[in-house]
Protein backbone atom coordinates (compact mmCIF):
# COMPACT_ATOMS: atom_id res chain seq x y z
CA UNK A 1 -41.30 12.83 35.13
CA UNK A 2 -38.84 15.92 34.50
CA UNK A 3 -39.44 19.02 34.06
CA UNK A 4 -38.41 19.20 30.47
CA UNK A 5 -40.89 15.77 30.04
CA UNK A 6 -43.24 17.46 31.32
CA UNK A 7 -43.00 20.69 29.20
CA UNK A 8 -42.77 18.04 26.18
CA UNK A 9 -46.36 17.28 26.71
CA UNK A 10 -49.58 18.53 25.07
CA UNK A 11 -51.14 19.95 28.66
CA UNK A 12 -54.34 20.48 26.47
CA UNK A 13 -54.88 17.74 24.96
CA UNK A 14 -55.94 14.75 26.75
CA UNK A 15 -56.46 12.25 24.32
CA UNK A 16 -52.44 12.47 23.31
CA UNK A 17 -49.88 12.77 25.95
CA UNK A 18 -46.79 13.39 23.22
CA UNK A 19 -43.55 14.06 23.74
CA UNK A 20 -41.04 14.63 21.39
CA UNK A 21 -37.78 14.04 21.56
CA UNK A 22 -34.50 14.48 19.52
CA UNK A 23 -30.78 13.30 20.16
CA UNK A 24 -27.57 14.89 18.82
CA UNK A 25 -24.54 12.76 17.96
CA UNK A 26 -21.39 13.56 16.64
CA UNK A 27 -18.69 11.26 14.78
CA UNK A 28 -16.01 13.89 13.44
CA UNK A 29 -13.54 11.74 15.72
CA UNK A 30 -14.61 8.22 13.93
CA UNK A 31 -11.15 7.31 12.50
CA UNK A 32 -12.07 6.35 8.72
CA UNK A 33 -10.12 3.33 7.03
CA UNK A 34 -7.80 4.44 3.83
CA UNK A 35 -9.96 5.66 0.89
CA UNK A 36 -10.59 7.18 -2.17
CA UNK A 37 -12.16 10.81 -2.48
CA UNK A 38 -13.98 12.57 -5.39
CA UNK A 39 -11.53 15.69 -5.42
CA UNK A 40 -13.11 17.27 -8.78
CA UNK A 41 -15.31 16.08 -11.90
CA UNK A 42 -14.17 13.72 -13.88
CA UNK A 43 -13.96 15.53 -17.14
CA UNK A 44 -13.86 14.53 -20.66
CA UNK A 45 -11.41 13.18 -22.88
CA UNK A 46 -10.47 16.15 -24.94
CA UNK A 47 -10.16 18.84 -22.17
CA UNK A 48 -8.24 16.57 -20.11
CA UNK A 49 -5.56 15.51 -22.37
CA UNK A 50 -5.04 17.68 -25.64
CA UNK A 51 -1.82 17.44 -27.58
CA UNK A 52 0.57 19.21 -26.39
CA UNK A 53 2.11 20.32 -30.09
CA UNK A 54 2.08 19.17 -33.85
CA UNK A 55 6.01 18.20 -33.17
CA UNK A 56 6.05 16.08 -30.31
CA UNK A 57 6.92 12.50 -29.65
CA UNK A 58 4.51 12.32 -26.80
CA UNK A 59 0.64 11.71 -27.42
CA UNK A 60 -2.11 11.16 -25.60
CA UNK A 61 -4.99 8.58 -25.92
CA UNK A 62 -8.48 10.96 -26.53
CA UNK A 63 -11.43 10.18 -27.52
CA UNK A 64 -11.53 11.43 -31.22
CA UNK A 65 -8.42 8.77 -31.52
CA UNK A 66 -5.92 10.73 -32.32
CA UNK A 67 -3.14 8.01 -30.92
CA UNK A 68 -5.09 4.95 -33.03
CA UNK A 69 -5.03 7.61 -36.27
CA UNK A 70 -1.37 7.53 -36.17
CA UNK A 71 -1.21 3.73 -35.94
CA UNK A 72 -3.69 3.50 -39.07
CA UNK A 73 -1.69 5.92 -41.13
CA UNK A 74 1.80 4.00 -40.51
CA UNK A 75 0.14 0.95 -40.92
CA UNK A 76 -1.35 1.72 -44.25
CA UNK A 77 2.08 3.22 -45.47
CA UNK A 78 3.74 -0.08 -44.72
CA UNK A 79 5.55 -1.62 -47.93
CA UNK A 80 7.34 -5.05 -46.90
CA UNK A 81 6.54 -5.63 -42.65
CA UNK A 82 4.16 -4.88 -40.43
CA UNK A 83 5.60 -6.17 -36.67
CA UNK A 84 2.42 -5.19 -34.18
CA UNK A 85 2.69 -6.55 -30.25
CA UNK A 86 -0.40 -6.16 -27.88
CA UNK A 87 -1.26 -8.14 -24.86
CA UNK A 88 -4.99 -8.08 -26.21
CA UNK A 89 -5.99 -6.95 -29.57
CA UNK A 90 -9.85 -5.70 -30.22
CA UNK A 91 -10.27 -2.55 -32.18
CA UNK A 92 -11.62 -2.91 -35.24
CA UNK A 93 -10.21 -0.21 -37.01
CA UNK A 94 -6.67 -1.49 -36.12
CA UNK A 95 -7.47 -4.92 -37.22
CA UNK A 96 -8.97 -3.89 -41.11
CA UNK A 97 -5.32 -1.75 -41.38
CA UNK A 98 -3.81 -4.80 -40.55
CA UNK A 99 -6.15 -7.24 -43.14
CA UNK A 100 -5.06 -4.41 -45.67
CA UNK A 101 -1.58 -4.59 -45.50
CA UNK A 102 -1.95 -8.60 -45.43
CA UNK A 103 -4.03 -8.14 -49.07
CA UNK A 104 -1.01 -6.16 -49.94
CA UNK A 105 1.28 -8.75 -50.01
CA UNK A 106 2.91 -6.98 -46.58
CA UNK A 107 4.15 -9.23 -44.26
CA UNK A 108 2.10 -8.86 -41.33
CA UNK A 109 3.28 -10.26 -37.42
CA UNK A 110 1.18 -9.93 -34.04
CA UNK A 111 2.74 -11.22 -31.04
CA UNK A 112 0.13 -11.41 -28.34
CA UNK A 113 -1.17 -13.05 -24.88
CA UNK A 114 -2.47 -16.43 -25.43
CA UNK A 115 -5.53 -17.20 -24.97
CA UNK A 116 -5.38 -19.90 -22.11
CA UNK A 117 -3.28 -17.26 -20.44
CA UNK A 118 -6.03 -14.44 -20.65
CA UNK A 119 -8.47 -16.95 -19.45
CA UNK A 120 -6.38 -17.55 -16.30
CA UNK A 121 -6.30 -13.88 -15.64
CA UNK A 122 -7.78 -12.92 -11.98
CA UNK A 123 -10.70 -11.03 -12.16
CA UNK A 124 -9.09 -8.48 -9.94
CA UNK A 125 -6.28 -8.20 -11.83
CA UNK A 126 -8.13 -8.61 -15.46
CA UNK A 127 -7.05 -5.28 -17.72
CA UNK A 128 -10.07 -5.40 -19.80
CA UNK A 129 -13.94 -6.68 -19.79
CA UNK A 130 -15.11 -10.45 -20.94
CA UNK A 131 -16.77 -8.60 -24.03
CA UNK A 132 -13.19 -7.66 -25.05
CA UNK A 133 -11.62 -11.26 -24.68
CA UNK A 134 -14.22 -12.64 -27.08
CA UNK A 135 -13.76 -10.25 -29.49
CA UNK A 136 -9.77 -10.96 -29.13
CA UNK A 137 -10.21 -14.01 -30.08
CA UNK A 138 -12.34 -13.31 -32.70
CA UNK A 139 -10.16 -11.37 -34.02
CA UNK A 140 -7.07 -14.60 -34.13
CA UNK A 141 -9.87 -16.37 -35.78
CA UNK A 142 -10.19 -13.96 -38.69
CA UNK A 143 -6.35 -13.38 -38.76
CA UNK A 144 -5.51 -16.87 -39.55
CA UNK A 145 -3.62 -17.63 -43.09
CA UNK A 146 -3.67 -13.68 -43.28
CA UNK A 147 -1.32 -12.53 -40.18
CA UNK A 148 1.55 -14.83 -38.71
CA UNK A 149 -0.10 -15.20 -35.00
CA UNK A 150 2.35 -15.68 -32.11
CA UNK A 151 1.15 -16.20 -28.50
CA UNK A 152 2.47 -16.81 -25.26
CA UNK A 153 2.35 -17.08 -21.20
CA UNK A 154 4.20 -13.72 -20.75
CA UNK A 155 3.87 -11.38 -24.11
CA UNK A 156 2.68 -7.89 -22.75
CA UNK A 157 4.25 -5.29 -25.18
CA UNK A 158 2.91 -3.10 -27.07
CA UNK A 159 3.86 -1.61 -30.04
CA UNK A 160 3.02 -1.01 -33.66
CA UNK A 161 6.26 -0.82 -36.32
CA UNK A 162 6.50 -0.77 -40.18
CA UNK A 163 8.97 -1.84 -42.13
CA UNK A 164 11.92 -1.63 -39.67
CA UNK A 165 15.14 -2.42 -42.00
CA UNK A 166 13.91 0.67 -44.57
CA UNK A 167 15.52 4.49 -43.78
CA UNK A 168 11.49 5.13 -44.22
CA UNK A 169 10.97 2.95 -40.48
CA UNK A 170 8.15 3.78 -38.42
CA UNK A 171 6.36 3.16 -35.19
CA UNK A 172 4.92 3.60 -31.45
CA UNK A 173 5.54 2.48 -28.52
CA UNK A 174 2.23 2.30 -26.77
CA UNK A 175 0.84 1.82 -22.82
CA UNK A 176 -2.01 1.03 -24.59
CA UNK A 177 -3.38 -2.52 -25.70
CA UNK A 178 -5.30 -2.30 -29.02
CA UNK A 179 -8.87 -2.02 -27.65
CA UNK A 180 -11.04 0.76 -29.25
CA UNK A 181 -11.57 1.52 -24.84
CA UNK A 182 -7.81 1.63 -24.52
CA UNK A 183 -6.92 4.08 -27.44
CA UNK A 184 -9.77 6.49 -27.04
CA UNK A 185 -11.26 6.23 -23.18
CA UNK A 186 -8.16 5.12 -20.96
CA UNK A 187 -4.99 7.66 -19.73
CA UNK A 188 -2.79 6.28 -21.91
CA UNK A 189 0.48 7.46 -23.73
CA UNK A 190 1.83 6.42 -27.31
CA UNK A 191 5.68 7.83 -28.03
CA UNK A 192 6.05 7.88 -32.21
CA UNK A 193 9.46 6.69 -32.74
CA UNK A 194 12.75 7.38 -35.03
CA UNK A 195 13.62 5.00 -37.33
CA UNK A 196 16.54 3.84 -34.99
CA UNK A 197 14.25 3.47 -32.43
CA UNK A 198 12.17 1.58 -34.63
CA UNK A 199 15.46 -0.79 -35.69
CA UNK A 200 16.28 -1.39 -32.53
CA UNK A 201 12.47 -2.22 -31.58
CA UNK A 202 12.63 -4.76 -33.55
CA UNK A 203 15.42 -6.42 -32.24
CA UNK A 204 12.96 -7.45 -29.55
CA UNK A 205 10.04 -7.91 -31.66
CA UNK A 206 12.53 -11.01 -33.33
CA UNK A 207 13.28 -11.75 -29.81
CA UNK A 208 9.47 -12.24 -28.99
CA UNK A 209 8.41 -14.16 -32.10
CA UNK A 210 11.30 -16.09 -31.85
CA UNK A 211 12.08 -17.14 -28.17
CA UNK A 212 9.33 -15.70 -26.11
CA UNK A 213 6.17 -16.97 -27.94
CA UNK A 214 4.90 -20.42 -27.49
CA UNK A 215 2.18 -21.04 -29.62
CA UNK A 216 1.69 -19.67 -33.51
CA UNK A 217 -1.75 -19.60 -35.82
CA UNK A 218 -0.67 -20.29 -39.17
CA UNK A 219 -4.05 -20.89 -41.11
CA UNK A 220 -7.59 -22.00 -40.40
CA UNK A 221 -6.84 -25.18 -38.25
CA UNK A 222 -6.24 -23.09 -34.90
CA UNK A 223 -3.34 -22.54 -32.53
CA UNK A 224 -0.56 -25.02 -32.27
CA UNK A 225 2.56 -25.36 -30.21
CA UNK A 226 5.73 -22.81 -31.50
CA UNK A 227 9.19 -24.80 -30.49
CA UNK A 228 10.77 -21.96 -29.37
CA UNK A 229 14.83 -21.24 -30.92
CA UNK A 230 16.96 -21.02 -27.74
CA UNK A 231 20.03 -21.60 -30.06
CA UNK A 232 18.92 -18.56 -32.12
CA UNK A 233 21.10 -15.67 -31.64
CA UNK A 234 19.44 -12.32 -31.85
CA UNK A 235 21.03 -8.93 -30.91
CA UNK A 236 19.68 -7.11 -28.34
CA UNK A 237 17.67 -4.20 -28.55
CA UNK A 238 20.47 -1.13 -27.84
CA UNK A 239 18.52 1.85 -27.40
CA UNK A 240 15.09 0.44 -26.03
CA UNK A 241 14.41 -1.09 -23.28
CA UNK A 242 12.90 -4.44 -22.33
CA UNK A 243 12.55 -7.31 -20.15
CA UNK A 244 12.67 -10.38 -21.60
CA UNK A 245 13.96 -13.57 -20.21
CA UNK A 246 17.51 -12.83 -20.52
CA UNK A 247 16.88 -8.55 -20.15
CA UNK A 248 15.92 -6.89 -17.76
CA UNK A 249 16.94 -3.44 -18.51
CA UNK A 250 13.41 -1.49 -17.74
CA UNK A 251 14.00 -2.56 -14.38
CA UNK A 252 17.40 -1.20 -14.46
CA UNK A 253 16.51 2.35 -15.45
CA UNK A 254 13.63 2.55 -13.39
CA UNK A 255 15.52 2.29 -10.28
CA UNK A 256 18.36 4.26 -11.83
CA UNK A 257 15.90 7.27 -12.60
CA UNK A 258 14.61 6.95 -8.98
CA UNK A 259 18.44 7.39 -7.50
CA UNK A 260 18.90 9.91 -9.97
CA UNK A 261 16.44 12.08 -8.63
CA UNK A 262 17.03 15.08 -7.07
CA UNK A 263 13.93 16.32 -5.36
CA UNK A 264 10.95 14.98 -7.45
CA UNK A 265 9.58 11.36 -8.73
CA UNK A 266 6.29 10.92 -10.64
CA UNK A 267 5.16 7.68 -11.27
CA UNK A 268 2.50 6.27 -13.15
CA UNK A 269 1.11 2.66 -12.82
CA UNK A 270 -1.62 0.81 -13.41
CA UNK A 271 -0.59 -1.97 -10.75
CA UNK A 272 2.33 -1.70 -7.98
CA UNK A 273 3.78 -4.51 -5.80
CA UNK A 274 4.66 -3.52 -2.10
CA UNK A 275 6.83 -6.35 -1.58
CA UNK A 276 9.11 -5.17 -4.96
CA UNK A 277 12.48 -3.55 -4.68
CA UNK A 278 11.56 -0.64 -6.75
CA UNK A 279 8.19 0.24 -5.06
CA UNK A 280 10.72 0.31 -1.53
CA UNK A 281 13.29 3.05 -3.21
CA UNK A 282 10.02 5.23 -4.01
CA UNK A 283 8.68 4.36 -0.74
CA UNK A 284 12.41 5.34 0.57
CA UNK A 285 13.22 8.58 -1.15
CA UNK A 286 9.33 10.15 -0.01
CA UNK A 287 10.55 8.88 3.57
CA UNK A 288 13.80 11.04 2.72
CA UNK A 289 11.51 14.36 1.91
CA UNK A 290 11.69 13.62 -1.67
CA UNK A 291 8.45 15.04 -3.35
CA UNK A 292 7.19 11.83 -4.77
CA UNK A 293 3.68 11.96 -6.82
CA UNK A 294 1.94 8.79 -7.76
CA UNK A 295 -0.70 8.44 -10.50
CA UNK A 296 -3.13 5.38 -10.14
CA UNK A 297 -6.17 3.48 -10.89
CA UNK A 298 -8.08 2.58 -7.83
CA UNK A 299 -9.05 -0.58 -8.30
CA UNK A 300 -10.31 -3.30 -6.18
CA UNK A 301 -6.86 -5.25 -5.91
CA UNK A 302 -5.32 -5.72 -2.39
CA UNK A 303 -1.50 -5.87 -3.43
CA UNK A 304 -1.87 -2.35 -5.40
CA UNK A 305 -3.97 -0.75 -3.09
CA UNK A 306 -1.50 -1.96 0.07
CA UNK A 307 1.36 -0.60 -1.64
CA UNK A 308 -0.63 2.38 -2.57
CA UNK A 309 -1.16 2.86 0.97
CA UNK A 310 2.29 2.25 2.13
CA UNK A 311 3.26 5.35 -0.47
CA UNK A 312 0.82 7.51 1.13
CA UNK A 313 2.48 6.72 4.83
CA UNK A 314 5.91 7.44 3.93
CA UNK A 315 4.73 11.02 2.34
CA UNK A 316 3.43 10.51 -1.30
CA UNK A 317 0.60 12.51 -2.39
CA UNK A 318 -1.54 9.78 -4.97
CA UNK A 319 -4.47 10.48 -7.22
CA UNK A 320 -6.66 8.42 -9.12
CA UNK A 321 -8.06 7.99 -12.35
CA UNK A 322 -11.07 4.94 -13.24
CA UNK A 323 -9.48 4.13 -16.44
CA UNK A 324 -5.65 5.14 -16.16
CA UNK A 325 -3.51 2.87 -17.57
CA UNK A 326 -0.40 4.31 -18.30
CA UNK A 327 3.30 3.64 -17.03
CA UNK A 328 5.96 5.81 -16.72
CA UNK A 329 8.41 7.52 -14.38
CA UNK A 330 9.55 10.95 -14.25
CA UNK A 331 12.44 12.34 -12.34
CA UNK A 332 13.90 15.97 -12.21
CA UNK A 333 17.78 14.87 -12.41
CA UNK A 334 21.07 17.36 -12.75
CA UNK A 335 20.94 17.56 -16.26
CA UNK A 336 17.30 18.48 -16.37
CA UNK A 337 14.02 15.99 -16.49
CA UNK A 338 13.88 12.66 -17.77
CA UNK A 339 11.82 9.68 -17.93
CA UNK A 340 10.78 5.95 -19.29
CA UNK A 341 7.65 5.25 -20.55
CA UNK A 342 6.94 1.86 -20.41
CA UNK A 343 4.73 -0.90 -20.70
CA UNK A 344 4.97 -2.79 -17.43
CA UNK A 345 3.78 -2.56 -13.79
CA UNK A 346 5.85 -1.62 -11.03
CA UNK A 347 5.81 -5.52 -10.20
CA UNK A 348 7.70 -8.49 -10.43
CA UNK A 349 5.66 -9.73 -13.68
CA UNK A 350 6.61 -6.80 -16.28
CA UNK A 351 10.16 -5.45 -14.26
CA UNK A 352 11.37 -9.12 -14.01
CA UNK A 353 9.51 -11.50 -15.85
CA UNK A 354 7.51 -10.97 -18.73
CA UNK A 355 7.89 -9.61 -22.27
CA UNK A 356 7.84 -5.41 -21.98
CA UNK A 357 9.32 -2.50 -23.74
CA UNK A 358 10.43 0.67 -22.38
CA UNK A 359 11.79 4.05 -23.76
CA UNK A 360 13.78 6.50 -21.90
CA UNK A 361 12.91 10.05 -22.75
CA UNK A 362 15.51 13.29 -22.15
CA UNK A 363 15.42 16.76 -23.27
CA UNK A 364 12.32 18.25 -25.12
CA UNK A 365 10.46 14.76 -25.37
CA UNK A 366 11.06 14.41 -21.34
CA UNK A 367 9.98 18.14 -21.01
CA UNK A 368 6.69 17.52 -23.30
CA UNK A 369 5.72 14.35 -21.28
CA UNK A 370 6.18 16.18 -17.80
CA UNK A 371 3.34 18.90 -19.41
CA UNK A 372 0.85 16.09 -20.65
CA UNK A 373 1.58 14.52 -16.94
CA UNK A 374 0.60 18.21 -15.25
CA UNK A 375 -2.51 18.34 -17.06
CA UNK A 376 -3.33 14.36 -15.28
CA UNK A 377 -2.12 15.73 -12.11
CA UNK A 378 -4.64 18.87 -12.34
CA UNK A 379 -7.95 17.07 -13.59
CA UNK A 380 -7.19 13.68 -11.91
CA UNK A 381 -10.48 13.38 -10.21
CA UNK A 382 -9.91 11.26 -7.10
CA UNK A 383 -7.14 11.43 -4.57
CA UNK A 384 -6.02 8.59 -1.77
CA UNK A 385 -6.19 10.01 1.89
CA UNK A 386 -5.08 8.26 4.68
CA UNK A 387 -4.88 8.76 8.37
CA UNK A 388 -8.15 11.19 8.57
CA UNK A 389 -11.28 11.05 10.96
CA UNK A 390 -14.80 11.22 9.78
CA UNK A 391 -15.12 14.97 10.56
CA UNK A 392 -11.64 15.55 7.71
CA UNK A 393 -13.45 14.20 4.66
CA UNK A 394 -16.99 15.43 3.02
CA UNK A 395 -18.31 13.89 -0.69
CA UNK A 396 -17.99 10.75 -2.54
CA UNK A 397 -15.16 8.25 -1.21
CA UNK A 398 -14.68 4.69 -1.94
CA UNK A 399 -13.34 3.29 1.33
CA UNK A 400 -11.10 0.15 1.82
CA UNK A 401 -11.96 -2.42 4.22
CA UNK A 402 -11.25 -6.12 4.63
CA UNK A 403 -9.59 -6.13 0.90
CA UNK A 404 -12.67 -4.15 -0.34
CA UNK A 405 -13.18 -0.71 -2.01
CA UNK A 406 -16.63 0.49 -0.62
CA UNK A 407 -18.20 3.33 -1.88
CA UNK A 408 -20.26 5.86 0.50
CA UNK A 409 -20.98 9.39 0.49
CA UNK A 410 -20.19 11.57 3.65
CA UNK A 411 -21.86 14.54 4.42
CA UNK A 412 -22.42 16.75 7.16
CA UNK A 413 -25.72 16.22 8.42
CA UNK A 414 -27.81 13.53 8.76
CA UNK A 415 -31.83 13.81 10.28
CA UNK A 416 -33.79 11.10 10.94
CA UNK A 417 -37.26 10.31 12.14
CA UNK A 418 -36.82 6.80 13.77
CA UNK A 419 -40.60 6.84 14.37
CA UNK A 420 -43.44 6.73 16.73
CA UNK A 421 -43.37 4.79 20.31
CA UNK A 422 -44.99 3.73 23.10
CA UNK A 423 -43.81 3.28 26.45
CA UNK A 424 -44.77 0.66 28.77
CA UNK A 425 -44.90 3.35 31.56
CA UNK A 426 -45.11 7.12 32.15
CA UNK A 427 -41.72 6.60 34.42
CA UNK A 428 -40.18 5.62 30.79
CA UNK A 429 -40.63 8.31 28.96
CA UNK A 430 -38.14 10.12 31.02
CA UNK A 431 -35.61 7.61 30.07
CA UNK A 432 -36.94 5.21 27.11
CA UNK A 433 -34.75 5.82 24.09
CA UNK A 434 -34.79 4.08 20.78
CA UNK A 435 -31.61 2.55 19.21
CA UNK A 436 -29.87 5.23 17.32
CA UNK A 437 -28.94 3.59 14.23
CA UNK A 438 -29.61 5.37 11.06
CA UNK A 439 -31.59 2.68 8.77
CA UNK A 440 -31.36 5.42 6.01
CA UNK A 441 -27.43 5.50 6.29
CA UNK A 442 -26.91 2.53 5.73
CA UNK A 443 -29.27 1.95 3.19
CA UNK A 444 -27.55 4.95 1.19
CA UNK A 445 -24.23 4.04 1.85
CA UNK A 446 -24.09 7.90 3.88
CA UNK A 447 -21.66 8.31 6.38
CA UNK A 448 -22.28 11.75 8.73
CA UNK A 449 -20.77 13.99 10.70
CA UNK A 450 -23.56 14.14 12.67
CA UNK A 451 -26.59 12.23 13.23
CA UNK A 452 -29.88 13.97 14.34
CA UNK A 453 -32.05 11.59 15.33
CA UNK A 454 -35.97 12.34 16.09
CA UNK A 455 -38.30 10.48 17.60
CA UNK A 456 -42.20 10.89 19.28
CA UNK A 457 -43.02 8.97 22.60
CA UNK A 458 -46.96 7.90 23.74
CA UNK A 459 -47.35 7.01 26.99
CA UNK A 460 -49.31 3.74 27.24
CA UNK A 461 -52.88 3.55 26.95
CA UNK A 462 -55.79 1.06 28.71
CA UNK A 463 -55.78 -2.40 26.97
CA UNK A 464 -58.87 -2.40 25.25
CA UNK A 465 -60.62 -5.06 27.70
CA UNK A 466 -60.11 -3.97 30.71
CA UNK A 467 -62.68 -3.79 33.05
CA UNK A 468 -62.97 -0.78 35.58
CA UNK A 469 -63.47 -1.78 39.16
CA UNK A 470 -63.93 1.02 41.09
CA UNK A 471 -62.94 5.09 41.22
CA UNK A 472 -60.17 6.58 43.46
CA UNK A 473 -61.32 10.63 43.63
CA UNK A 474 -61.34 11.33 40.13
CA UNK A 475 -59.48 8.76 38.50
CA UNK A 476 -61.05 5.50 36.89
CA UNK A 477 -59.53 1.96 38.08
CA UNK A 478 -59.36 -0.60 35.66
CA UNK A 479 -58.25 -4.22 35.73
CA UNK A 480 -56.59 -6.52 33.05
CA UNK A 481 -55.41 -10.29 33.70
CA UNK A 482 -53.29 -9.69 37.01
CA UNK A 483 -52.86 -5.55 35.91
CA UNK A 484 -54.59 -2.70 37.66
CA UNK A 485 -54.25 0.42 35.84
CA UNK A 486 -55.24 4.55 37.02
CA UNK A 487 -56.46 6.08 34.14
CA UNK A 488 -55.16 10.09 33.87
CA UNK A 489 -57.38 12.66 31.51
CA UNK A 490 -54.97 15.28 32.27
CA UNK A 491 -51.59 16.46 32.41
CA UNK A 492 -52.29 17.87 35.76
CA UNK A 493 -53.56 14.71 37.36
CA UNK A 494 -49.84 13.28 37.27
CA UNK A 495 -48.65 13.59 40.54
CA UNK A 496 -51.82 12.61 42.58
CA UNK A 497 -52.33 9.23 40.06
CA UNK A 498 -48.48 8.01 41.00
CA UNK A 499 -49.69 8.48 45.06
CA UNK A 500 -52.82 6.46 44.30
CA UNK A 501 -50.86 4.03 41.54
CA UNK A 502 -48.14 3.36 44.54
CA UNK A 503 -51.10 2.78 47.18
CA UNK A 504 -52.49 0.27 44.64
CA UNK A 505 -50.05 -1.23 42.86
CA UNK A 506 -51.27 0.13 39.73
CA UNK A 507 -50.15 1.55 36.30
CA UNK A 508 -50.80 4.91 35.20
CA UNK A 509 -52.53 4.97 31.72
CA UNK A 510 -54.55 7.16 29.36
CA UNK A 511 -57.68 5.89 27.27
């Protein structure tokens, strides 16, 4: 044995020959896969996005519902039209403001997904929970004979507007579907609009109920087939934005905004597409030392994360929110900042097909968005890092791996007792060494900097049937089956047992 064996052992006691023994290993050089990190508490509602002032444009979803309020009170004022678009609609507080204009002899119109369509949904992509689908339709079930239902394949929008041909016009345009989660827990943004805005909204509300849907709920009987009018001609919307089947003038002003730039881009998305043109010219102007900052949801969806990803390689600095949901882009240009809230992805579906609505902001509605998007930036709580070893990263991180999000906590220490052993030999415990995998780890989901592993070696001990045979000066000989084994009392006796042990083929052993 070695010297530091032998210093391991218990000279004075001979029933126990122990040694213990510990191994240090490091892993600050393990490369770790992309991943999300916990970069500050998630904090609540109200503290993270207060209004910024009684006169702005811009609001924020909260948790009191300040946004779904506003919808409510226009709602409730309406006198001849109510025109409401929402790929899902389940808030109940929404839906009796609607069922009281209806009993008002109002006009009421939705124009939402259908519901083969949201069943088709992927799960990864899916916007909202199964409970909320069932109460969606639900909801078409108790609208029928009371609100003109229109559904179809690609109806996304969202917006709320009243009476639209009156000076007295209002509305929203929302990121938000009508969910009682979406208006008071997700990071969502609702612009109020002017009664132009609102005019020329529903130019592509008509557009929707009368080209885009495919389906219609008239009364009681259920949903039946819409003929859309191709031949119908309806004026584009002039000041909002849209795609539609013929429009595609969100996608337009995106990428305008994004070559307008000058040194800054925020964007805010709930999905991206790597493969789309306007996910390259972000990925392009960071690559050009543009300061590009990108506001997600991490979510367990491989062609978002991917293009997530490629943003972070070419320079972007993203952070992540579990229940953002809005969409917008903000760019500091020569005249000042300006933006376009909108309701699609940066994807195919919503900048090229789809139905969507956008609004391009400038001046003090630009400058009031830009502070509400600050205050996301500051309390964000995650942020995507890339390209960084084990040793770079320490607290809560959802890693991605094989098309998976997989959540772990690293730390900087780990200790572990891997247990007791014994040896088939003294010669072993010089050498014998357990398999250093931490059971605990893994069963934690803790990744370390370090590992210190512990462990305790016995040396082996006379099978309980052996027979002794003879002595050899002071030690016992003992045979088992074809075995002959020296039994040591002492530390001491060590080096005269492996003389006699080699003489006689034996093994060394205690009792």
């Amino acid at each position: 044995m070695s010297k530091e064996a032998i210093n391991g052992l218990k000279e004075n006691d001979q029933s126990e020959f122990v040694l213990h023994k510990q191994k240090t290993i490091s892993n600050i050089n393990e490369s770790l896969p992309p991943g999300w990190i916990q970069r500050c508490q998630q904090r609540g509602l109200e503290s993270e996005r207060d209004l910024i002032s009684g006169d702005s444009r811009v609001i924020q979803t909260e948790s009191t519902g300040v946004l779904r309020n506003e919808l409510i009170r226009i709602i409730d004022s309406a006198e001849n039209i109510v025109c409401v678009a929402s790929f899902l609609i389940a808030d109940s507080y929404i839906i009796e403001s609607m069922l009281r204009a209806s009993e008002r002899d109002v006009r009421v119109y939705l124009l939402t997904a259908s519901e083969i369509y949201l069943d088709k949904e992927p799960k990864e992509d899916n916007e909202f929970e199964a409970e909320r689908l069932r109460e969606h339709i639900k909801t078409l079930e108790k609208f029928a004979g009371r609100v003109l239902v229109r559904t179809g394949n690609n109806l996304h929008s969202k917006f709320v507007i009243v009476d639209p041909r009156s000076l007295q016009a209002q509305g929203f345009l929302l990121t938000a579907n009508l969910t009682s989660e979406a208006l008071t827990r997700n990071v969502e943004i609702g612009i109020e609009l002017d009664s132009e805005d609102v005019s020329d909204l529903f130019h592509q509300f008509l557009i929707g109920f009368w080209r885009e849907s495919s389906n219609e709920l008239l009364g009681p009987g259920g949903i039946s087939k819409a003929k859309p009018l191709k031949d119908r001609v309806i004026t584009p919307p002039k000041r909002l934005l849209c795609t539609t089947s013929q429009l595609k003038t969100i996608r337009q002003k995106f990428e305008s905004y994004i070559d307008a730039a000058n040194s800054e881009i925020i964007v805010s998305s709930y999905g991206f597409d790597l493969k789309h043109e306007s996910t390259q010219k972000i990925i392009q102007s960071a690559k050009n030392g543009k300061k590009v900052r990108i506001l997600a949801r991490p979510r367990q969806n491989s062609t978002t994360m991917n293009s997530l990803i490629a943003l972070a390689e070419a320079g972007a600095e993203i952070r992540g929110h579990p229940w953002l949901h809005a969409k917008l882009i903000l760019v500091d240009t020569e005249e000042g900042w300006a933006g376009l809230v909108m309701t699609s992805n940066v994807e195919s579906r919503g900048l090229d097909t789809g139905f969507e609505s956008g609004i391009s902001l400038q001046g003090k509605d630009a400058v009031d968005l830009k502070s509400n998007i600050e205050k996301w930036w500051e309390n964000f709580p995650q942020l995507l890092f890339i390209n960084k070893n084990l040793g770079d990263v320490e607290g809560d991180v959802r890693l991605w791996s094989n098309g998976y999000l997989k959540k772990s906590t690293i730390i900087k220490t780990c200790e572990e007792f891997l247990g007791d052993f014994t040896v088939k030999s003294f010669d072993e415990m010089d050498t014998f060494q357990p398999r250093l995998v931490s059971r605990n780890s893994i069963n934690q989901g803790l990744k370390c900097h370090e590992y210190k592993f512990r462990w305790t070696l016995y040396p082996p001990k006379l099978p309980p049937n052996a027979k002794k045979i003879s002595s050899e000066d002071e030690f016992e000989v003992f045979t088992y089956k074809e075995d002959v084994f020296i039994v040591v009392q002492r530390l001491a006796q060590l080096s005269k047992a492996k003389e006699i042990a080699f003489k006689l083929q034996a093994k060394i052993v205690i009792k």
